[in-house]
C-alpha atoms as a PDB file:
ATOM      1  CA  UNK A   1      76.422 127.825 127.274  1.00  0.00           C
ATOM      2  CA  UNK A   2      77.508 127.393 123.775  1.00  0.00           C
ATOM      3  CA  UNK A   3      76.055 129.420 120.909  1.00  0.00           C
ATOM      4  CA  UNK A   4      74.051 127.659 118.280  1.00  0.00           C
ATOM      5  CA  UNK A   5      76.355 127.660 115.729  1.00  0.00           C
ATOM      6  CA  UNK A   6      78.647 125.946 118.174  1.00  0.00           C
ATOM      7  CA  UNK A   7      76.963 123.485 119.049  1.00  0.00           C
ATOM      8  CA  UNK A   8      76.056 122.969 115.120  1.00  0.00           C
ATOM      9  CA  UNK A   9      79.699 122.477 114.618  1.00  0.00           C
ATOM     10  CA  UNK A  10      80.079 119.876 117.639  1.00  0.00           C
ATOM     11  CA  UNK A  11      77.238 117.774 115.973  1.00  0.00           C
ATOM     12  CA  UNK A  12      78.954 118.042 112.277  1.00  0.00           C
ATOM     13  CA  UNK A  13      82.043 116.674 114.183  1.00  0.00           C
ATOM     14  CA  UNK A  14      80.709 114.002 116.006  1.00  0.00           C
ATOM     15  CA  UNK A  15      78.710 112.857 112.782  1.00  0.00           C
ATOM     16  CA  UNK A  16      82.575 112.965 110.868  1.00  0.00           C
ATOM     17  CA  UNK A  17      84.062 111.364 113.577  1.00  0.00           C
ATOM     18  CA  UNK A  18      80.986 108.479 113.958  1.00  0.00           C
ATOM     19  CA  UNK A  19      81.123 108.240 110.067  1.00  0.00           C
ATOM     20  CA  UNK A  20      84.630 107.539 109.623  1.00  0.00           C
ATOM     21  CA  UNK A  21      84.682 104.603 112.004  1.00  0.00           C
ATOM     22  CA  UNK A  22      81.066 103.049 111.261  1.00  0.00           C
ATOM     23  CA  UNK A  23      82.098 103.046 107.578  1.00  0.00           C
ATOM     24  CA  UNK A  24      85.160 101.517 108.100  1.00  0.00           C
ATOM     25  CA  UNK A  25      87.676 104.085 106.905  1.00  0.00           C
ATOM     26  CA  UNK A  26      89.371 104.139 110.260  1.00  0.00           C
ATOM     27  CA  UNK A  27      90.358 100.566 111.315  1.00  0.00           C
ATOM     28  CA  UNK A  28      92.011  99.614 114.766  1.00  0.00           C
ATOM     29  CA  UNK A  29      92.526 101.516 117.945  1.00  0.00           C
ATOM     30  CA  UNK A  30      92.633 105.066 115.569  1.00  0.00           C
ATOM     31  CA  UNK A  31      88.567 103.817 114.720  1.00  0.00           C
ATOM     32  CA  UNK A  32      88.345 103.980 118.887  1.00  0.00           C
ATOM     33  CA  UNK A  33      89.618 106.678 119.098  1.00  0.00           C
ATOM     34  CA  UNK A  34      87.088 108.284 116.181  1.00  0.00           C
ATOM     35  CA  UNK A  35      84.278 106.596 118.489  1.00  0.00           C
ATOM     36  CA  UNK A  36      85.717 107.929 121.810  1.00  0.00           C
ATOM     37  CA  UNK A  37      86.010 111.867 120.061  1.00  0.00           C
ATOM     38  CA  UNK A  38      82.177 110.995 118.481  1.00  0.00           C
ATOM     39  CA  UNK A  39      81.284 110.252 121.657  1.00  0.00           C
ATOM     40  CA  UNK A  40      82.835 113.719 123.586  1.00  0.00           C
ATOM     41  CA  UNK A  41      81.609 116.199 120.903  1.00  0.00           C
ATOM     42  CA  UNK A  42      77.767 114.565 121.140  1.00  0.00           C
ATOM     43  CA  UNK A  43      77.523 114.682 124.636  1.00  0.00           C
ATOM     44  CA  UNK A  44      79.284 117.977 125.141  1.00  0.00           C
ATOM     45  CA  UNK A  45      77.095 119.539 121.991  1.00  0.00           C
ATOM     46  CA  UNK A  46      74.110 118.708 123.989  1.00  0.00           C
ATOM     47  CA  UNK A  47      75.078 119.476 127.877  1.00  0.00           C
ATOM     48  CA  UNK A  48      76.152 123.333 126.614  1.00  0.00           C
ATOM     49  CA  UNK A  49      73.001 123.741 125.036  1.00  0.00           C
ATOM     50  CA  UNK A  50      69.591 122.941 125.512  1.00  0.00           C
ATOM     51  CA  UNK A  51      66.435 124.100 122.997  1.00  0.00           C
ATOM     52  CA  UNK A  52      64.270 125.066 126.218  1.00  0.00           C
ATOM     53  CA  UNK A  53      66.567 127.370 127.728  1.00  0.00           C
ATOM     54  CA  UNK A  54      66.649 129.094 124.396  1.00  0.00           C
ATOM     55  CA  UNK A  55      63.168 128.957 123.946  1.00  0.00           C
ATOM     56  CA  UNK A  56      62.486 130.374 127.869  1.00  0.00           C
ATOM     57  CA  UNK A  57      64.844 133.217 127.308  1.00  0.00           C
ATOM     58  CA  UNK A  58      63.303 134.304 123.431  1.00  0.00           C
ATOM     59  CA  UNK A  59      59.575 134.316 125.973  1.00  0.00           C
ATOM     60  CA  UNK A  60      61.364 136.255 128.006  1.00  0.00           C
ATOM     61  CA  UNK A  61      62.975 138.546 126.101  1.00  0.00           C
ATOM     62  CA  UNK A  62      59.137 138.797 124.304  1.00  0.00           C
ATOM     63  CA  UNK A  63      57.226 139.203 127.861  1.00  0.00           C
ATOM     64  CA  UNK A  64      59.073 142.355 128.810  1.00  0.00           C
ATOM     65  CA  UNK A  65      58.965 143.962 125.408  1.00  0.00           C
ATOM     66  CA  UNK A  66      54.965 143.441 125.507  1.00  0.00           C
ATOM     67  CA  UNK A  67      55.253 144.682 129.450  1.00  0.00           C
ATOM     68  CA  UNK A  68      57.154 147.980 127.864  1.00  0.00           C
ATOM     69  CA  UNK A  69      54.478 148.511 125.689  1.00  0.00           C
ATOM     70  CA  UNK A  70      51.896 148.733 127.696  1.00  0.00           C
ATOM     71  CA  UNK A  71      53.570 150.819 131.004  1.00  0.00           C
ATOM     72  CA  UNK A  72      54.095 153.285 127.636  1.00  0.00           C
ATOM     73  CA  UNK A  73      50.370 153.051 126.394  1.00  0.00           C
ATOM     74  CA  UNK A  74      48.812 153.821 130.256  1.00  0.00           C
ATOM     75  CA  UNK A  75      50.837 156.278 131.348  1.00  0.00           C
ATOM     76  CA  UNK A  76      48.810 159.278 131.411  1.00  0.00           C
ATOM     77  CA  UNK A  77      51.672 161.860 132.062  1.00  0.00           C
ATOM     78  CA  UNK A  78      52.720 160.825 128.398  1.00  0.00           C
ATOM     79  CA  UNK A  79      52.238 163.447 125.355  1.00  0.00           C
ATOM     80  CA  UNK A  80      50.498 162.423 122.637  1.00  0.00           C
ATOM     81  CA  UNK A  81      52.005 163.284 119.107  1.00  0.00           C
ATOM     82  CA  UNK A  82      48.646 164.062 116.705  1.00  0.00           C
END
């Protein structure tokens, strides 16, 4: 999986690479060839990262810390600092 700011930087290139050939800068096969790249960096941007896996591993991550605080809080072997 891609890191976010990879996947930022796919998205700004397949926006360059759509722009250039949908404004007409690009003409001919090298404007197919602008589409084709669009195309790759889009659908690889979104295949190497998804928003939900993120967001399951951040509840995750947040679960376990909450679990960790309360084994800490119940265990009654623990000194207390007063």
């Amino acid at each position: 999986m891609l890191s976010r700011d990879g996947v930022i930087a796919r998205f700004i290139f397949a926006f360059c690479f759509y722009f250039l050939s949908g404004t007409q800068m690009v003409t001919g096969s090298l404007a197919t060839i602008c589409g084709i790249l669009g195309t790759v960096a889009l659908t690889s941007a979104l295949l190497h990262y998804s928003p939900l896996v993120e967001f399951l591993s951040i509840r995750a991550e947040r679960k376990s810390g909450e679990e960790r605080g309360v084994r800490s809080q119940g265990n009654p072997g623990a000194k207390r600092r007063e």
